[in-house]
C-alpha atoms as a PDB file:
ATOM      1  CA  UNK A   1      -2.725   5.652  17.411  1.00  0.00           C
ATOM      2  CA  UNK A   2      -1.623   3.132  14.829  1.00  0.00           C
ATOM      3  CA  UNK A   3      -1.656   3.820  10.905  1.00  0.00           C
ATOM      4  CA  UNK A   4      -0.542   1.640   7.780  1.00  0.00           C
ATOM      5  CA  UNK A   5       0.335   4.629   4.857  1.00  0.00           C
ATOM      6  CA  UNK A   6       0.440   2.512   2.011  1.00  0.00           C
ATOM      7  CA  UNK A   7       2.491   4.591  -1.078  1.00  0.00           C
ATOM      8  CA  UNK A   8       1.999   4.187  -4.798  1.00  0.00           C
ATOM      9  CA  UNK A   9       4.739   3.417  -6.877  1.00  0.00           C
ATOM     10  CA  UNK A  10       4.548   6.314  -8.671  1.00  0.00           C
ATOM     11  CA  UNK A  11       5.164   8.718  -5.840  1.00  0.00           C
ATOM     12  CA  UNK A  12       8.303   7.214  -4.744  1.00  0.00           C
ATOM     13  CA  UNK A  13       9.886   7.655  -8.443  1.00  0.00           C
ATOM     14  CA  UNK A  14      10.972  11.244  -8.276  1.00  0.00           C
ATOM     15  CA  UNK A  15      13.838  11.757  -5.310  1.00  0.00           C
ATOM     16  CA  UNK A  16      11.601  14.928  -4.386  1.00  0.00           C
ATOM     17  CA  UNK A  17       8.671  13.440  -3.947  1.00  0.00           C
ATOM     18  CA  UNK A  18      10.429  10.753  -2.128  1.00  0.00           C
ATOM     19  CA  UNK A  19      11.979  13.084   0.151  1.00  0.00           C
ATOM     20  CA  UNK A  20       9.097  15.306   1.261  1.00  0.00           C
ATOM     21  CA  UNK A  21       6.479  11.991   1.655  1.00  0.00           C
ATOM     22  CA  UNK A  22       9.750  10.955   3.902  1.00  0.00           C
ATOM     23  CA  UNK A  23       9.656  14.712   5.578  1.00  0.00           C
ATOM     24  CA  UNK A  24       6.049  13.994   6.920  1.00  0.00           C
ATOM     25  CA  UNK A  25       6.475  10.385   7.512  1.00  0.00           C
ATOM     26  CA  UNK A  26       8.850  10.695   9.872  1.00  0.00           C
ATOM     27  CA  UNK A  27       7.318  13.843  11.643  1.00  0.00           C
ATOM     28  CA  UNK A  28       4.244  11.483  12.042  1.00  0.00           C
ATOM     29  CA  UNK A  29       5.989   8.668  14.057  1.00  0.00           C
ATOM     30  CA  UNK A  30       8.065  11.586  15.891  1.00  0.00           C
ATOM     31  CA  UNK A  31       4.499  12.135  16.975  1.00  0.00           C
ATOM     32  CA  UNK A  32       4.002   9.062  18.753  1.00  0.00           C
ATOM     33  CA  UNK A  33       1.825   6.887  15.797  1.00  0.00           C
ATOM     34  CA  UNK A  34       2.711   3.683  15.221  1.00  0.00           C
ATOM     35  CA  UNK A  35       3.588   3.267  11.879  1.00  0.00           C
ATOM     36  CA  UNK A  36       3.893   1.069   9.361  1.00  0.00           C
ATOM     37  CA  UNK A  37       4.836   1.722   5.853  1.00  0.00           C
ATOM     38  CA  UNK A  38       3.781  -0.273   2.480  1.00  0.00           C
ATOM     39  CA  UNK A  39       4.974   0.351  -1.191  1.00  0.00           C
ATOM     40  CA  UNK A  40       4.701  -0.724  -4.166  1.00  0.00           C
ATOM     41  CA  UNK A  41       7.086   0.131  -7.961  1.00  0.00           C
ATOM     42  CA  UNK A  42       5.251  -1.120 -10.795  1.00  0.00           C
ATOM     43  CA  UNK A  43       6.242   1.757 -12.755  1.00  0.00           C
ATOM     44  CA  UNK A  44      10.190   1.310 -11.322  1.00  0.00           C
ATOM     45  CA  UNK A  45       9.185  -2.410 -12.331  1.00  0.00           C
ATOM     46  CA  UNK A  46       7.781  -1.707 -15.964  1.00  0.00           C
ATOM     47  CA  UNK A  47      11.129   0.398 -16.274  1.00  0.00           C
ATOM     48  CA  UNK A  48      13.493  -1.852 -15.549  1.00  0.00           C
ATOM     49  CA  UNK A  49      12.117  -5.271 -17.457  1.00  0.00           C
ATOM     50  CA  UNK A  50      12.082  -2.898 -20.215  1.00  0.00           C
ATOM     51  CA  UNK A  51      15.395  -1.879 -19.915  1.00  0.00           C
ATOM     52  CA  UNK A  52      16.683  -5.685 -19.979  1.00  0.00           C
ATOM     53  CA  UNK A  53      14.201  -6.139 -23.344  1.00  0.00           C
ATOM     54  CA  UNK A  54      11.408  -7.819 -21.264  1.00  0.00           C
ATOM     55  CA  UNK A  55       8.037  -6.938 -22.275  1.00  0.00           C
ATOM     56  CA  UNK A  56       5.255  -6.830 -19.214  1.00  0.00           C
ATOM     57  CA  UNK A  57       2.166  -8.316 -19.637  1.00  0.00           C
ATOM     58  CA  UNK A  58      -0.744  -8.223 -17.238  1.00  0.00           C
ATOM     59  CA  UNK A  59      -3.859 -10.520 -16.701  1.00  0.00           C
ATOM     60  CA  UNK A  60      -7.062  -8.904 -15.060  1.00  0.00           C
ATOM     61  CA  UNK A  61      -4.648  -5.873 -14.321  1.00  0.00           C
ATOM     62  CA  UNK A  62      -2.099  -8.175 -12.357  1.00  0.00           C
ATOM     63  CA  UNK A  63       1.769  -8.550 -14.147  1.00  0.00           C
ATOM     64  CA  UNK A  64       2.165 -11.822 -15.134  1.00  0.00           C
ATOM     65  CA  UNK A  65       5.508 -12.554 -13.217  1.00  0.00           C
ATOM     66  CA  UNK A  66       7.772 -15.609 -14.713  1.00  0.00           C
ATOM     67  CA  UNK A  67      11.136 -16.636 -13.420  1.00  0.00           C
ATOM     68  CA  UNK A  68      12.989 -13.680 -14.554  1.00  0.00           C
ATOM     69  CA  UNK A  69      10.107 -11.378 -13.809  1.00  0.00           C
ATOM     70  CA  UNK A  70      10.197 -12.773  -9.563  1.00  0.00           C
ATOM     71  CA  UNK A  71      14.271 -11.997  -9.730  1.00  0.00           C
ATOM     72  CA  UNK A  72      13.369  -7.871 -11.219  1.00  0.00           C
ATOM     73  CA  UNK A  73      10.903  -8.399  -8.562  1.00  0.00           C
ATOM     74  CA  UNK A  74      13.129  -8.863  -6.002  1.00  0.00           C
ATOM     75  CA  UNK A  75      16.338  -6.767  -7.415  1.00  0.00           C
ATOM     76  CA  UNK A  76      13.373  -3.558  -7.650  1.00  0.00           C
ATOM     77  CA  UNK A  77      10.633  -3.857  -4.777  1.00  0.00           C
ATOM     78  CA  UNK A  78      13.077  -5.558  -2.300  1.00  0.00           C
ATOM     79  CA  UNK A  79      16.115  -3.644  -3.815  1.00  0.00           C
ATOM     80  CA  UNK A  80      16.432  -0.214  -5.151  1.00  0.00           C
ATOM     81  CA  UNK A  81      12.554   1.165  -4.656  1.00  0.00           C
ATOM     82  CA  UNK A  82      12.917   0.082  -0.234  1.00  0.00           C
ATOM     83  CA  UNK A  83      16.062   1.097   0.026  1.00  0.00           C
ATOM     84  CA  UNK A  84      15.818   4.589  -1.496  1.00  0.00           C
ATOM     85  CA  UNK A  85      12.550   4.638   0.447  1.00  0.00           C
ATOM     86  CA  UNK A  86      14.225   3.922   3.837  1.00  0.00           C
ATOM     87  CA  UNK A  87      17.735   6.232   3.096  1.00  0.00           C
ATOM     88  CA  UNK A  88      14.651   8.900   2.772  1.00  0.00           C
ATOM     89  CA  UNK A  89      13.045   8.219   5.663  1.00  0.00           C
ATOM     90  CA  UNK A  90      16.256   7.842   7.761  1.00  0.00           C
ATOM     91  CA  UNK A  91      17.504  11.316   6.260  1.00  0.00           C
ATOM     92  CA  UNK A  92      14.040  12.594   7.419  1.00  0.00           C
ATOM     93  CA  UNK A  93      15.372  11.679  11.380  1.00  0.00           C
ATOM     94  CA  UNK A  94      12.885   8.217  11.223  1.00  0.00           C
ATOM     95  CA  UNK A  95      14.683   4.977  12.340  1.00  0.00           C
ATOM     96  CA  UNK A  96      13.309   3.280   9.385  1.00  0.00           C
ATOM     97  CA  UNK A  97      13.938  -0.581   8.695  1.00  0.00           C
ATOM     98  CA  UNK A  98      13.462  -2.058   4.777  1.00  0.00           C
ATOM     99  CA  UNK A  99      11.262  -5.485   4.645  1.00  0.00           C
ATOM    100  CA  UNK A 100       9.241  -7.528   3.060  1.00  0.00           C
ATOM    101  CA  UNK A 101       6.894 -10.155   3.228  1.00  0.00           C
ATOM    102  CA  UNK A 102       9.111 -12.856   3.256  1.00  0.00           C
ATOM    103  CA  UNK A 103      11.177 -11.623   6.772  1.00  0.00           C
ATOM    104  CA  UNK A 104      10.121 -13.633   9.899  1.00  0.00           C
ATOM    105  CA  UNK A 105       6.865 -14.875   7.570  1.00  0.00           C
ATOM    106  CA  UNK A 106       5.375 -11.270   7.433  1.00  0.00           C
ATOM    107  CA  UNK A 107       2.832 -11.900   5.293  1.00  0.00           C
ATOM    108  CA  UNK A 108       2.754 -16.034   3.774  1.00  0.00           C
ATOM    109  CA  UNK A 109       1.119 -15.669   0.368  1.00  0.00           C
ATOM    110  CA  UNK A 110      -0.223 -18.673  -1.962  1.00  0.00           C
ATOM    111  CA  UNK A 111      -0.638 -19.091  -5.512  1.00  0.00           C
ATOM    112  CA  UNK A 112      -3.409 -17.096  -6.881  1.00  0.00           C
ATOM    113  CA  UNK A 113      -3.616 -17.909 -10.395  1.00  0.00           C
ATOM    114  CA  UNK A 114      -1.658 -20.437 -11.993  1.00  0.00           C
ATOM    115  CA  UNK A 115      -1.905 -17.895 -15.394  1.00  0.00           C
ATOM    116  CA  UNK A 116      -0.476 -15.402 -13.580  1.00  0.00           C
ATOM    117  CA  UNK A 117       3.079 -17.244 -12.751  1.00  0.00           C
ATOM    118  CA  UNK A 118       4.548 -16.439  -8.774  1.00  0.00           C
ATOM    119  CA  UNK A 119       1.620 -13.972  -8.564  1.00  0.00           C
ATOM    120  CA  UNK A 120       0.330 -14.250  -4.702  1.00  0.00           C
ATOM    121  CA  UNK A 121      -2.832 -14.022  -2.803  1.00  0.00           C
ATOM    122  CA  UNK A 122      -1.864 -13.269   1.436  1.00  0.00           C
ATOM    123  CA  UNK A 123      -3.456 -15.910   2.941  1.00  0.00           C
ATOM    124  CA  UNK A 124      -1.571 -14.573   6.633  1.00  0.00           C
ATOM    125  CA  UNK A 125       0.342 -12.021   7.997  1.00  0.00           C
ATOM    126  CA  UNK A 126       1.837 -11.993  11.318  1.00  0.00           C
ATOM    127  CA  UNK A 127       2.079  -8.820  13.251  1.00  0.00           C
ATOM    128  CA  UNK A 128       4.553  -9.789  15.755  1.00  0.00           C
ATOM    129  CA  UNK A 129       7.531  -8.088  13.820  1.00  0.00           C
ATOM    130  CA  UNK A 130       5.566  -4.901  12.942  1.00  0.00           C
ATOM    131  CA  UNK A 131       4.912  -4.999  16.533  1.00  0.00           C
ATOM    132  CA  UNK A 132       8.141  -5.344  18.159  1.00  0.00           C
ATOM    133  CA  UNK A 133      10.228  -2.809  15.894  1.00  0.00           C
ATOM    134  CA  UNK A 134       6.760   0.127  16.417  1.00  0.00           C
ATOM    135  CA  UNK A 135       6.942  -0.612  19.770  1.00  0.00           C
ATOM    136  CA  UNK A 136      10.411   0.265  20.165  1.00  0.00           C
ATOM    137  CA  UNK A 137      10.583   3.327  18.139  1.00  0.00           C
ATOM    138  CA  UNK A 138      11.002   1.454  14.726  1.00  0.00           C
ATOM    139  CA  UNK A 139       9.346   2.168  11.378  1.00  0.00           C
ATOM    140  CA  UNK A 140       8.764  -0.890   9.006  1.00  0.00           C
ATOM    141  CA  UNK A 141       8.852  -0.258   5.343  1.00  0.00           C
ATOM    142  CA  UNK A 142       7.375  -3.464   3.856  1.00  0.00           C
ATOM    143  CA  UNK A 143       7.808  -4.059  -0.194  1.00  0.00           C
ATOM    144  CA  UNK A 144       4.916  -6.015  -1.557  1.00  0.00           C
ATOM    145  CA  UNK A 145       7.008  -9.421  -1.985  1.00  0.00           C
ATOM    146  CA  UNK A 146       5.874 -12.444   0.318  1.00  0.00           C
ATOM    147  CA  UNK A 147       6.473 -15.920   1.091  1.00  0.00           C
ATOM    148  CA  UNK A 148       5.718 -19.155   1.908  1.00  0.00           C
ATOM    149  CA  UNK A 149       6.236 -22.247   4.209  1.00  0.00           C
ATOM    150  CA  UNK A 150       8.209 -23.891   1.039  1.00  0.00           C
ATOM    151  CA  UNK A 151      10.312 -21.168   0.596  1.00  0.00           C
ATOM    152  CA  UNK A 152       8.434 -19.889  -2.676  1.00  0.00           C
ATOM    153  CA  UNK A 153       8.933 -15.798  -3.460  1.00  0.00           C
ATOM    154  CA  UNK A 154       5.577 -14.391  -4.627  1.00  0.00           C
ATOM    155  CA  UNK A 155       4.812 -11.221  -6.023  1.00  0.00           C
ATOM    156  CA  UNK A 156       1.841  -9.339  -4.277  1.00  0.00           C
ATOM    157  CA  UNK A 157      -0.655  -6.729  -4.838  1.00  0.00           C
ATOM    158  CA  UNK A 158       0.893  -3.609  -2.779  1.00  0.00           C
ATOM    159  CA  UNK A 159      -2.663  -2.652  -1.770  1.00  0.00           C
ATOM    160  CA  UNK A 160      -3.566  -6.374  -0.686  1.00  0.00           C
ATOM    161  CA  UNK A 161      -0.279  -6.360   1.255  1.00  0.00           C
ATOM    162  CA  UNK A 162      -1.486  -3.051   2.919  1.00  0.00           C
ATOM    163  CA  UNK A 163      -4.827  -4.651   4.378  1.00  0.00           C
ATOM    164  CA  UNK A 164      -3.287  -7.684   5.230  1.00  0.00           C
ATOM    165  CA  UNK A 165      -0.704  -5.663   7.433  1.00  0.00           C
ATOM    166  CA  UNK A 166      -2.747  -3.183   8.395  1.00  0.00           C
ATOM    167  CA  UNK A 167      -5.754  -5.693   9.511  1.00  0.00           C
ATOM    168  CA  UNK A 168      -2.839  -7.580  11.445  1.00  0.00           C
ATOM    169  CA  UNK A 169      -1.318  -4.839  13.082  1.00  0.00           C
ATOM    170  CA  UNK A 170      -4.525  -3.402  14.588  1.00  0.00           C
ATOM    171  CA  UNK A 171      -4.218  -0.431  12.687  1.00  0.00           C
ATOM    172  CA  UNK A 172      -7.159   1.923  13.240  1.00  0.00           C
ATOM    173  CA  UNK A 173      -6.714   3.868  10.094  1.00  0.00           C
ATOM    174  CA  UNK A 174      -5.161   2.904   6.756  1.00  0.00           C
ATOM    175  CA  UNK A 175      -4.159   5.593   4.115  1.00  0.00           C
ATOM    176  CA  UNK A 176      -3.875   4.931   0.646  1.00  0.00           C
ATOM    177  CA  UNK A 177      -1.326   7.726  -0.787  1.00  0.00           C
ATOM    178  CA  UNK A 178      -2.122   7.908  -4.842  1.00  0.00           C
ATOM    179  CA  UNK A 179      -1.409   9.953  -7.828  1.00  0.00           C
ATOM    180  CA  UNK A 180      -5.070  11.246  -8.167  1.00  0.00           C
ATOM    181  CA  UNK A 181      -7.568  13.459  -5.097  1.00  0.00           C
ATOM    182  CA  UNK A 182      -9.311  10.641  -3.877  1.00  0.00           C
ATOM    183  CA  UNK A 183     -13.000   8.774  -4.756  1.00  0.00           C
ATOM    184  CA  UNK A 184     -14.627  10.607  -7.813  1.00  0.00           C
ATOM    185  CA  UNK A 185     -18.324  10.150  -8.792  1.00  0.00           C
ATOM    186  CA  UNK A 186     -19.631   9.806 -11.997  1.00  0.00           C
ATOM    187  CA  UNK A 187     -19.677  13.759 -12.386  1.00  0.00           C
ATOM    188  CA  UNK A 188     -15.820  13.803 -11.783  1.00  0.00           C
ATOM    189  CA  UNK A 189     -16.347  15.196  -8.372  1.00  0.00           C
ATOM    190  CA  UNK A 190     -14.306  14.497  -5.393  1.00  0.00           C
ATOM    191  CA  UNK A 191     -16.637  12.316  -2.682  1.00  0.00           C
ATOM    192  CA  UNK A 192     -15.472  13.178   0.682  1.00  0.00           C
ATOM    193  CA  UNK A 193     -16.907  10.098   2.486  1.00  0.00           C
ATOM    194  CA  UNK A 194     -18.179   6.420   1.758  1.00  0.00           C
ATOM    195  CA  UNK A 195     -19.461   3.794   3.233  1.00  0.00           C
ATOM    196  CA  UNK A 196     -18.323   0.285   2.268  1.00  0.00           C
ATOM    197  CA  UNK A 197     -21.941  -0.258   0.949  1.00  0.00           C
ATOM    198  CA  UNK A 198     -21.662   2.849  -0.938  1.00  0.00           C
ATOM    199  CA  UNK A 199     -18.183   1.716  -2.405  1.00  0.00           C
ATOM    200  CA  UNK A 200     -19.360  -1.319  -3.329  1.00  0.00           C
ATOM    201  CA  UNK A 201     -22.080   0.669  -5.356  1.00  0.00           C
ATOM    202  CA  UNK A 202     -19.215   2.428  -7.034  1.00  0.00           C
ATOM    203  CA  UNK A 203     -17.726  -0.481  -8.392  1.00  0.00           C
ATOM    204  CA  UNK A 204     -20.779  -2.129  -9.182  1.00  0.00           C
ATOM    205  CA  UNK A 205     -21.900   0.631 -11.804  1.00  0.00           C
ATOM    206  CA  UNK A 206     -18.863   0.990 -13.401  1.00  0.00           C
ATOM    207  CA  UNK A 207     -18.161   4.325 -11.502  1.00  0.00           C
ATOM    208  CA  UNK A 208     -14.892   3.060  -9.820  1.00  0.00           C
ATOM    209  CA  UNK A 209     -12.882   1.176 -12.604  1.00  0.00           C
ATOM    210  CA  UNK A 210      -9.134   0.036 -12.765  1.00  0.00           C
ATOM    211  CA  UNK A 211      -7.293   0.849  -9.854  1.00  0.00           C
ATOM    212  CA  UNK A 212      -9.866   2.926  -8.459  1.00  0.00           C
ATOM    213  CA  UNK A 213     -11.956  -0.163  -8.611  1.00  0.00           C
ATOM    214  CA  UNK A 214      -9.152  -2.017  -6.765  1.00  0.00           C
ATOM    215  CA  UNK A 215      -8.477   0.939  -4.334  1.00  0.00           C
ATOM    216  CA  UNK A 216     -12.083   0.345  -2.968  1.00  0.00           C
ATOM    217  CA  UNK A 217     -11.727  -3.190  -3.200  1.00  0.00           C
ATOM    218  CA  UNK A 218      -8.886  -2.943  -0.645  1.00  0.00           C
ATOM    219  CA  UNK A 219     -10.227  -1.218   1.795  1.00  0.00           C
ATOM    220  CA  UNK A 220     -13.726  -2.859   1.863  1.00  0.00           C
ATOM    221  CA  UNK A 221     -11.481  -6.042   2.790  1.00  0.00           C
ATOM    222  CA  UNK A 222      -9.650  -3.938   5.592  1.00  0.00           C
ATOM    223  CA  UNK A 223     -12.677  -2.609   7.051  1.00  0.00           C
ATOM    224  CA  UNK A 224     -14.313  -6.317   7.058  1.00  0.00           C
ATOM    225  CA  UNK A 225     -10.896  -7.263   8.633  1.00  0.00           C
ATOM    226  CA  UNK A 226     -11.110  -4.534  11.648  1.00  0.00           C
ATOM    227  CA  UNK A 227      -9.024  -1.786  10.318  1.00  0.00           C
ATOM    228  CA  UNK A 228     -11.263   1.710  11.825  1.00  0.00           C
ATOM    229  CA  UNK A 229     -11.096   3.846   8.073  1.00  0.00           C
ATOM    230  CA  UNK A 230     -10.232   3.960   5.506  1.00  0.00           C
ATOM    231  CA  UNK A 231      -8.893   7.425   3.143  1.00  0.00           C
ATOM    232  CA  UNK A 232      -7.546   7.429  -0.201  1.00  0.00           C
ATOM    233  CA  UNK A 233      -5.874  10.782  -1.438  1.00  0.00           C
ATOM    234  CA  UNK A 234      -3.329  12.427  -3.121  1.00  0.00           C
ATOM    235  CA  UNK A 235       0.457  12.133  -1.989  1.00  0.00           C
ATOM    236  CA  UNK A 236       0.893  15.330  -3.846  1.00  0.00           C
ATOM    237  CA  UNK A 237      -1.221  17.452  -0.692  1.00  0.00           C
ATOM    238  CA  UNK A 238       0.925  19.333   1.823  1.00  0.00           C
ATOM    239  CA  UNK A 239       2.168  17.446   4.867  1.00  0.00           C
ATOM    240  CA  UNK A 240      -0.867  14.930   4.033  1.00  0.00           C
ATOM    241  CA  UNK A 241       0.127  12.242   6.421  1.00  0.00           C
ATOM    242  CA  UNK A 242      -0.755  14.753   9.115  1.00  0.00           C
ATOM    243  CA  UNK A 243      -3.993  16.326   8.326  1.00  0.00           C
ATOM    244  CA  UNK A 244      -5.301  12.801   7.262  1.00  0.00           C
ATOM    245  CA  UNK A 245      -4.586  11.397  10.970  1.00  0.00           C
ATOM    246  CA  UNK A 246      -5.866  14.802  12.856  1.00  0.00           C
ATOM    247  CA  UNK A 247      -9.236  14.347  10.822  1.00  0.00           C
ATOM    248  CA  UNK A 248      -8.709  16.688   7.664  1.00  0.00           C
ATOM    249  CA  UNK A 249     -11.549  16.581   5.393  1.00  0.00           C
ATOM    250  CA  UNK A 250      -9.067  15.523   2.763  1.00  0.00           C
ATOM    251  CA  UNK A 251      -9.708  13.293  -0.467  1.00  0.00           C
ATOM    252  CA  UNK A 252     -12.108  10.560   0.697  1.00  0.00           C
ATOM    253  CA  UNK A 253     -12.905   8.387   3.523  1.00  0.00           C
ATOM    254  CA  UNK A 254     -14.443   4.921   3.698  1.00  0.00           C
ATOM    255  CA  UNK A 255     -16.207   4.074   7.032  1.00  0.00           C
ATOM    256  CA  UNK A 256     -18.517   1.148   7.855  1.00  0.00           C
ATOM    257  CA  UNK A 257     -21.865   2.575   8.949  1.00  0.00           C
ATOM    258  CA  UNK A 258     -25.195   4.271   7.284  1.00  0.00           C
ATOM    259  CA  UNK A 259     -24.848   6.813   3.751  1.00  0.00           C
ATOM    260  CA  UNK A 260     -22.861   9.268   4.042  1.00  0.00           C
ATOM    261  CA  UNK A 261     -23.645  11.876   1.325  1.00  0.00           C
ATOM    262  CA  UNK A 262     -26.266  12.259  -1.300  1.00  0.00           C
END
């Protein structure tokens, strides 16, 4: 089996929660999964731009990243946030190697909005690195910074950069690991399964807003691009990783196919 687990900067903020998201990680490639590993740090980000009296600003929920925004970008996603992430992992018994986007052309990213500075849209990603390290007992840890031909740095979505590497890679199911339980309806309740018609319904009436909205977003494009499911839920659960991959009915589950609940 292959899996992308794509992780929220918010989990990786507190060296606990780091270290037991690490714990189950590595247990799952010990398993025999191919794995990959995304992550983002906007709240690491936010933190330190503040810190150096730089105010972030966002456009359509996107930071608007200048000059001095792309070298935080780098010094945080590429820097401090991977490499904690990886020293985790590695204490955890995983042989876990730090990238990003821009190694060996990963994932080649263009502009996306000219208002939103060295913001990128993937317009590529080449599995053949992701390949050869999984295949050899290797698990990537990818920050969500890519490239291009000209040698421009781009900041990326982290949940774009999970469905561009997880549609590449063949993975059959990519996990989205977040701060809240998973899907919610307009009640509040938790909905186990969705379709990507269904999701699309979400967004369309306002039910999924935000990053919800852009959650659902993300994995309509993976499923369009091959990936089998789809499951968004918290990062907080108990050994998570697992019961996600052995079929847990755990926070919610986007499939392609007919409705799925009422």
């Amino acid at each position: 089996m292959k899996a992308l687990v794509k992780l929220g900067g918010t989990l990786l903020d507190s060296p606990d929660s780091r270290r037991r998201l690490a714990l189950g990680l590595a247990a799952t490639a010990a398993a025999g999964t191919g794995l990959v590993v995304v992550h983002g740090g906007g709240r690491q980000m936010t933190r330190f731009l503040a810190e150096r009296g730089i105010e972030s600003r966002f456009v359509r929920g996107l930071r608007v990243t200048t000059p001095e925004t792309i070298d935080a970008v780098l010094k945080v996603f590429t820097g401090s946030v991977n490499h904690e992430l990886v020293a985790a992992l590695v204490a955890a018994g995983a042989r876990a190697v730090g990238l990003s986007g821009i190694d060996a052309s990963l994932t080649e990213a263009e502009f996306l909005d000219p208002e939103l500075g060295a913001v990128g849209r993937v317009v590529r990603s080449n599995p053949e690195l992701l390949d050869l390290l999984v295949s050899n007992g290797y698990v990537p840890v990818v920050a969500c910074v890519a490239g291009d031909r000209q040698g421009r740095v781009y900041n990326v979505n982290a949940d774009q950069m999970a469905v561009a590497c997880a549609a590449a890679f063949r993975a059959e199911t990519l996990l989205f690991l977040t701060d809240v339980p998973g899907v919610l309806d307009g009640d509040r309740h938790l909905i186990p399964r969705l379709t990507a018609a269904e999701a699309q319904a979400l967004i369309r009436e306002g039910i999924a807003t935000a990053g919800m909205q852009a959650k659902l977003n993300a994995a309509i494009d993976a499923l369009k691009n091959g990936v089998g499911q789809v499951a968004v839920t918290s990062g907080a659960e108990p050994d998570v990783v697992a019961r996600v991959l052995a079929g847990e009915s755990i926070g919610t589950r986007i499939i392609q196919g007919g409705p799925t609940h009422d």
